[in-house]
N, C-alpha and C. Protein backbone atom coordinates (compact mmCIF):
# COMPACT_ATOMS: atom_id res chain seq x y z
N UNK A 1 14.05 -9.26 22.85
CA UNK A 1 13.42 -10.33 22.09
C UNK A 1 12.32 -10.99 22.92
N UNK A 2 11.33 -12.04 22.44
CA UNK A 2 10.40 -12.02 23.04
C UNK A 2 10.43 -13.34 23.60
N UNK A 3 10.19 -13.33 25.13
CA UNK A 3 10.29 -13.96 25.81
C UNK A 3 9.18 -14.87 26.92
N UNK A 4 8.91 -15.68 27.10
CA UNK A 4 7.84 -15.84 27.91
C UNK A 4 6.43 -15.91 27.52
N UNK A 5 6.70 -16.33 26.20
CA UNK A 5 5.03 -16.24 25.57
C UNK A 5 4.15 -17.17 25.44
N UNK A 6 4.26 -18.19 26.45
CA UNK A 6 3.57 -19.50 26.73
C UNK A 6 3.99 -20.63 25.46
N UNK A 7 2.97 -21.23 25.81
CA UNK A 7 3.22 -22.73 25.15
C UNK A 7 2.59 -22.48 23.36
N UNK A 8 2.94 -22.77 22.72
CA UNK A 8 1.66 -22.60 21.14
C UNK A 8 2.39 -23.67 20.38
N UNK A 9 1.34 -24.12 19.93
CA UNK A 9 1.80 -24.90 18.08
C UNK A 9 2.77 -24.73 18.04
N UNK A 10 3.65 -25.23 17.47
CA UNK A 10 4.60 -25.09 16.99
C UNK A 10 5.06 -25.69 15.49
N UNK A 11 4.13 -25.55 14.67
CA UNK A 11 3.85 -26.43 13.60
C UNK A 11 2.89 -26.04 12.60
N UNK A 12 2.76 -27.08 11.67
CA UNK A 12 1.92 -26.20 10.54
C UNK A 12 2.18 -25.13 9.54
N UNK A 13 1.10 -24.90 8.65
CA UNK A 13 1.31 -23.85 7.58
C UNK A 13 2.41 -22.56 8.19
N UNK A 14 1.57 -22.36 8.72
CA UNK A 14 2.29 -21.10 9.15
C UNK A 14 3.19 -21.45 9.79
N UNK A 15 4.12 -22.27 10.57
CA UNK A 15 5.73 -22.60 11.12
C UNK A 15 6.53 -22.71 9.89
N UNK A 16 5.99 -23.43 8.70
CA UNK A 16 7.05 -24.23 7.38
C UNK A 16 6.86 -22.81 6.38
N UNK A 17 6.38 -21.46 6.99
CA UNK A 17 6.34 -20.03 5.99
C UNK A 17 7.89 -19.89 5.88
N UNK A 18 8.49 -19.65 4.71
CA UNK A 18 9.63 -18.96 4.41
C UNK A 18 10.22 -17.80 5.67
N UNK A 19 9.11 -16.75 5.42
CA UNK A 19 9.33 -15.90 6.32
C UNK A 19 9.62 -16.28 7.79
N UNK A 20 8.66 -17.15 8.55
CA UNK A 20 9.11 -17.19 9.98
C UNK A 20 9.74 -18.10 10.14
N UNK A 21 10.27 -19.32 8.66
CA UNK A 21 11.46 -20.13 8.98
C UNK A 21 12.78 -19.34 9.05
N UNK A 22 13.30 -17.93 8.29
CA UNK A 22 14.15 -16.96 8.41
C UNK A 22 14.41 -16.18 9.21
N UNK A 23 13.38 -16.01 10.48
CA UNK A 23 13.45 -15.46 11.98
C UNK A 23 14.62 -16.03 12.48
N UNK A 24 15.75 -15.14 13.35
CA UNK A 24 16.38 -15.52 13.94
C UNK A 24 16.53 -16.46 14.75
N UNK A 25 15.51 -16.25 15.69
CA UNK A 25 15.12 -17.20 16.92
C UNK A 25 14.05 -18.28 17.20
N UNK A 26 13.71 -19.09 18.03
CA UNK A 26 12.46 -19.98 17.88
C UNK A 26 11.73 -18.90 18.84
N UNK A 27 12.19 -18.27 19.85
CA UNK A 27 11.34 -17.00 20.38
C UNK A 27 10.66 -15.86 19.58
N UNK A 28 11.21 -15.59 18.38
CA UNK A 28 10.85 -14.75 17.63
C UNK A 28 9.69 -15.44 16.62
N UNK A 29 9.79 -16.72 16.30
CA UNK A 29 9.43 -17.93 15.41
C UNK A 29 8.04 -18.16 16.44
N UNK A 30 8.00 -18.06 17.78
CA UNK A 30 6.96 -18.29 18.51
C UNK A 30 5.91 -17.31 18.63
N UNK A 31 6.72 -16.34 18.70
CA UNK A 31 5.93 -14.80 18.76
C UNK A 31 5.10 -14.76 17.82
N UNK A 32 5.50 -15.02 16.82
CA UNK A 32 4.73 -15.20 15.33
C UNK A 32 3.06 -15.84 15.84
N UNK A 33 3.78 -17.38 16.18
CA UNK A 33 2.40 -17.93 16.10
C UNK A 33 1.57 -17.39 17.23
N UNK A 34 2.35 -17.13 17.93
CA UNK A 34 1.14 -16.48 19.67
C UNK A 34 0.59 -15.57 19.31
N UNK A 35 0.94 -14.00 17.95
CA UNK A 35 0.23 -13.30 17.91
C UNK A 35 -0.63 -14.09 16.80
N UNK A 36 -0.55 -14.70 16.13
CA UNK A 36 -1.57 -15.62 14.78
C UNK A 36 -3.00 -15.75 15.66
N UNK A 37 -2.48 -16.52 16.88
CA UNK A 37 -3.35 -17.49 17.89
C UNK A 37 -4.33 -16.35 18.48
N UNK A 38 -3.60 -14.87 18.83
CA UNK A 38 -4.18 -13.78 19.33
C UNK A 38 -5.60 -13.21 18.51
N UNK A 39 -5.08 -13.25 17.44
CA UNK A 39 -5.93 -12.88 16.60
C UNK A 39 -6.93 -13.68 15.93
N UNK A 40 -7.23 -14.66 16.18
CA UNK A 40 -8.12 -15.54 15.98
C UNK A 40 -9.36 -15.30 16.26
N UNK A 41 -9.23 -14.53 18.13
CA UNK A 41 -10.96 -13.75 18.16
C UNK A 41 -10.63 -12.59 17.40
N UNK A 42 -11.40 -12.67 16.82
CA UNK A 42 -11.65 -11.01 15.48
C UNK A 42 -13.08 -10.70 15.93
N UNK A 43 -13.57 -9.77 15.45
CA UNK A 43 -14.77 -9.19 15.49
C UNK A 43 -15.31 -8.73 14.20
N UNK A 44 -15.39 -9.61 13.05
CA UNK A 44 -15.76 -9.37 11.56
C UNK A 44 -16.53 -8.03 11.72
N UNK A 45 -17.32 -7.62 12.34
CA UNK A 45 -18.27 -6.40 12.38
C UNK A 45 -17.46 -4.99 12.19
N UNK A 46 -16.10 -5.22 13.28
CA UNK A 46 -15.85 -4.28 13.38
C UNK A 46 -14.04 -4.07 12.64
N UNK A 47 -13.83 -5.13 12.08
CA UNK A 47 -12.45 -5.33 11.53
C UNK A 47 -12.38 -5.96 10.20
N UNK A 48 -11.27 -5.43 9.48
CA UNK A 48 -11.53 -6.43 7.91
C UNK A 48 -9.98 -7.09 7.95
N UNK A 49 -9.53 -8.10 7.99
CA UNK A 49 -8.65 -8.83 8.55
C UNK A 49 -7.74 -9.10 7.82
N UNK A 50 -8.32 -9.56 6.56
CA UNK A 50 -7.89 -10.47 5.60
C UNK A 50 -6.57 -9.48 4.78
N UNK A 51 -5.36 -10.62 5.14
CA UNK A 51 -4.18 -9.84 4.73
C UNK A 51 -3.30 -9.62 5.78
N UNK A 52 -4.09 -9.37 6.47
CA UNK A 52 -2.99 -9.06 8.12
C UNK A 52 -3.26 -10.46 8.89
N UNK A 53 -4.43 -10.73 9.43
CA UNK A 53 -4.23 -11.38 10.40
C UNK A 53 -3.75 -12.86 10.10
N UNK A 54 -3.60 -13.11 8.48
CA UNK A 54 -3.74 -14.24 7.92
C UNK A 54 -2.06 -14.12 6.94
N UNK A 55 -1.37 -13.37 7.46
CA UNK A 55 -0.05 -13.18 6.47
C UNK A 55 0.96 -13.01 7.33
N UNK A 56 1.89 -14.32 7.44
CA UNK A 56 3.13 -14.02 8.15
C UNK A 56 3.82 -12.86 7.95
N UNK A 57 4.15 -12.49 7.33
CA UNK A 57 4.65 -11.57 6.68
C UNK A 57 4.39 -9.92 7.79
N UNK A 58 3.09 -9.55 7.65
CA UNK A 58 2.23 -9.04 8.02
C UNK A 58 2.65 -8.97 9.76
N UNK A 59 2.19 -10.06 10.27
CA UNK A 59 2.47 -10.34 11.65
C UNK A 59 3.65 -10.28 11.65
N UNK A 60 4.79 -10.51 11.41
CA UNK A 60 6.35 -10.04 11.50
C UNK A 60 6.35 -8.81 11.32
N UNK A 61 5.99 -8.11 10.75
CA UNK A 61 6.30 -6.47 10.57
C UNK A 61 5.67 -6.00 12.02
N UNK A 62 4.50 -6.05 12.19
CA UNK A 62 3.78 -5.53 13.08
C UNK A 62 4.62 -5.85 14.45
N UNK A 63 5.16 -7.23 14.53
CA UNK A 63 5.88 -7.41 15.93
C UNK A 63 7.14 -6.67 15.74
N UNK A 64 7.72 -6.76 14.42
CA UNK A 64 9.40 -5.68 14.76
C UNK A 64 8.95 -4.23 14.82
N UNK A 65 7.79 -4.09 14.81
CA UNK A 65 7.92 -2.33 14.37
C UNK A 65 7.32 -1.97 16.08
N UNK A 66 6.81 -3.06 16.78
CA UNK A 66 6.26 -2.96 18.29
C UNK A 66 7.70 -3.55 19.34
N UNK A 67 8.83 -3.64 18.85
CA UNK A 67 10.03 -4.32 19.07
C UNK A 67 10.04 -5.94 19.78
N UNK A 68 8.77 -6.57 19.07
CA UNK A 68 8.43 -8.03 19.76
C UNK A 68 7.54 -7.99 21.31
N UNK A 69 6.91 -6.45 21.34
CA UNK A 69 6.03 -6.62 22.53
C UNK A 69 4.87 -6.90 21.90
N UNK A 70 4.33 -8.06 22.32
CA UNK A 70 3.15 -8.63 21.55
C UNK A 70 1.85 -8.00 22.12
N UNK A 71 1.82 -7.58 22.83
CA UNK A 71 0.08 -6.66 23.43
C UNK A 71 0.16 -5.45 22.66
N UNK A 72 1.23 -4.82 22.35
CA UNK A 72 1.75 -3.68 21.34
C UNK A 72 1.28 -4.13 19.87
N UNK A 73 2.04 -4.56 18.91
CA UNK A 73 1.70 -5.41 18.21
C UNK A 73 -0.18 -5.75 17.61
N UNK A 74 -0.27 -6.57 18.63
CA UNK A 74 -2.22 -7.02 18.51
C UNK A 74 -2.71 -5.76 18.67
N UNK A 75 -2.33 -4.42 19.36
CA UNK A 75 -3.43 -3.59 19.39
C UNK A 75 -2.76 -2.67 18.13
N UNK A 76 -1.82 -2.86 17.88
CA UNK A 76 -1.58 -2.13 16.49
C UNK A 76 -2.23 -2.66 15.17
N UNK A 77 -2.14 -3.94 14.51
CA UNK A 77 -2.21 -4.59 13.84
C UNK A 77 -3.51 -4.71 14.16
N UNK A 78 -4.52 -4.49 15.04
CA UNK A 78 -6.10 -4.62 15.38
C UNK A 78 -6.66 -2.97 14.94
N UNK A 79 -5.95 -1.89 15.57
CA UNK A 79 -6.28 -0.77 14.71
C UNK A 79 -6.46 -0.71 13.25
N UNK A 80 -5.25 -1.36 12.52
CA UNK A 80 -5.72 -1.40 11.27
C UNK A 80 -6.39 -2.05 10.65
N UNK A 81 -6.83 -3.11 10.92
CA UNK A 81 -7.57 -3.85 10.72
C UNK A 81 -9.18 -2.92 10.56
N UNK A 82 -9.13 -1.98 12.14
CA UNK A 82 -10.63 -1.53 12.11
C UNK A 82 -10.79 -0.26 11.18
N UNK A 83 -9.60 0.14 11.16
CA UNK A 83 -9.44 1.86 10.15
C UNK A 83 -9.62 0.87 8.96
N UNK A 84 -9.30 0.02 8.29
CA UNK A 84 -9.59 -0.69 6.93
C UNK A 84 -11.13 -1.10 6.79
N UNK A 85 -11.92 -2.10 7.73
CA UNK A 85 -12.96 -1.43 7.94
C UNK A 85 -13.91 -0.02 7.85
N UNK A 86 -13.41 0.77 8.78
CA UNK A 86 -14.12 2.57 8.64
C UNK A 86 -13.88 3.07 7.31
N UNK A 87 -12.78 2.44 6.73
CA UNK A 87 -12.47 3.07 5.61
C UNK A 87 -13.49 2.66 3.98
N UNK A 88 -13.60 1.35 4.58
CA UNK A 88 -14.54 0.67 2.83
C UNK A 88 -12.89 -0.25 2.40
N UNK A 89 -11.92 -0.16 3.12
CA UNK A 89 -10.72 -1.27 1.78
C UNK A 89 -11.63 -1.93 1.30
N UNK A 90 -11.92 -2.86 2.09
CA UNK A 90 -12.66 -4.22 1.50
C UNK A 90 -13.26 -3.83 -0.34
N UNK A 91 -13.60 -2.60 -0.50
CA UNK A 91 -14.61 -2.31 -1.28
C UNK A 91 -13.80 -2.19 -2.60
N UNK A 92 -12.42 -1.34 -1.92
CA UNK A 92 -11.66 -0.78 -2.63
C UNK A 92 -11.25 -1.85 -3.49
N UNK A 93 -10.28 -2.41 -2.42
CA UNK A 93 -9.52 -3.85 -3.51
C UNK A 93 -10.58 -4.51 -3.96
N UNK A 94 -11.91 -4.84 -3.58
CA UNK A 94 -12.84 -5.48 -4.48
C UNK A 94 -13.12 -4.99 -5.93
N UNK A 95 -12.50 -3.83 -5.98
CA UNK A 95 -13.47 -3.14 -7.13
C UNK A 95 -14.56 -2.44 -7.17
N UNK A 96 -15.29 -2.71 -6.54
CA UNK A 96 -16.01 -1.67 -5.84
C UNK A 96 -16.42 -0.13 -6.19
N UNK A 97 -15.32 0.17 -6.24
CA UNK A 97 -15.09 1.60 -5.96
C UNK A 97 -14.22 2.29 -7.23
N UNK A 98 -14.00 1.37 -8.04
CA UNK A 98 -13.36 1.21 -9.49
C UNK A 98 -13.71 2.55 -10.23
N UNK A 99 -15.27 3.04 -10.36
CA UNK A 99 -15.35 4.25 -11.11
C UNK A 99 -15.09 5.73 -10.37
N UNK A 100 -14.95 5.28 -8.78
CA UNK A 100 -14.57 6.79 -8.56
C UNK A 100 -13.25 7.00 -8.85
N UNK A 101 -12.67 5.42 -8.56
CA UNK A 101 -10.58 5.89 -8.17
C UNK A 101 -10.57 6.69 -9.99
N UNK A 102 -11.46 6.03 -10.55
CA UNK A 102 -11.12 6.53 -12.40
C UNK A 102 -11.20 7.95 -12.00
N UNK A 103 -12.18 8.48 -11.92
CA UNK A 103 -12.51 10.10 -11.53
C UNK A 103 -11.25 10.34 -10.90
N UNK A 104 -11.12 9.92 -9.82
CA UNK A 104 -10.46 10.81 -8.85
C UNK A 104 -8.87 10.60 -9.50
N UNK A 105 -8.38 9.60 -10.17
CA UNK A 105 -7.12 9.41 -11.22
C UNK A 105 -7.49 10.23 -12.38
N UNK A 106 -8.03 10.65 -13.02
CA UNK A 106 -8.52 11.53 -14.08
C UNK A 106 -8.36 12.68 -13.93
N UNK A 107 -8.17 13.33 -12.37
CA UNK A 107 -8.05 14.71 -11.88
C UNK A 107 -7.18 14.88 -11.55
N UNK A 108 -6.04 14.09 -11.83
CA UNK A 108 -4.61 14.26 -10.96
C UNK A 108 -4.82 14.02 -9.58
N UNK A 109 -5.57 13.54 -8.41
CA UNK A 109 -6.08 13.66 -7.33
C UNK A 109 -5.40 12.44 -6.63
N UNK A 110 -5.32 11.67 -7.41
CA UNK A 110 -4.71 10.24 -7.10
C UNK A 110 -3.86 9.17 -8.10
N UNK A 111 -2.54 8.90 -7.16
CA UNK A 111 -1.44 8.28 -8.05
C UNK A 111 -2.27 6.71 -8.29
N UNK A 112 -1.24 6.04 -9.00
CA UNK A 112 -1.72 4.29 -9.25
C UNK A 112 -0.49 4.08 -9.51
């Protein structure tokens, strides 16, 4: 469990979330906000964020699936961020991209 992760907030939107009020621990409850705090420098150019870096939810998965090593974690949860980027999401969930998914759903090519 995660231990030693300095001083942070301890408060606010994100402390009173359902989700990281249901964390076992206030270590685990901290982890939360230290990686929140981590991710704060973003690099809009090169990352599309929105959803991850801004969703408890999100940041809890990413720390249990890194087993609460938080440098693990930020560089995981920062990969996807930039593959969502390389990729166009942004475009996707915008709509965007609305008449190809039709095509490419029209061909059997892709579920919904």
């Amino acid at each position: 469990r995660p231990r030693g992760l300095g001083i942070v907030a301890m408060s606010g939107p994100l402390m009173s979330h359902p989700r990281v009020r249901a964390l076992k621990t206030a270590g685990e409850q901290e982890a939360v906000a230290t990686l929140q705090n981590l991710l704060l420098r973003t690099d809009a150019e090169a990352e599309y964020s929105a959803g991850l870096f801004d969703d408890p939810g999100a940041l809890i998965r990413y720390l249990r699936a890194r087993h609460w090593n938080m440098q693990a974690a930020e560089d995981m949860i920062r990969c996807t961020a930039r593959w969502r980027k390389a990729f166009g999401f942004e475009d996707l969930i915008s709509g965007k991209l609305k008449a190809v998914v039709e095509v490419e759903n029209a061909t059997g090519k892709l579920y919904t």
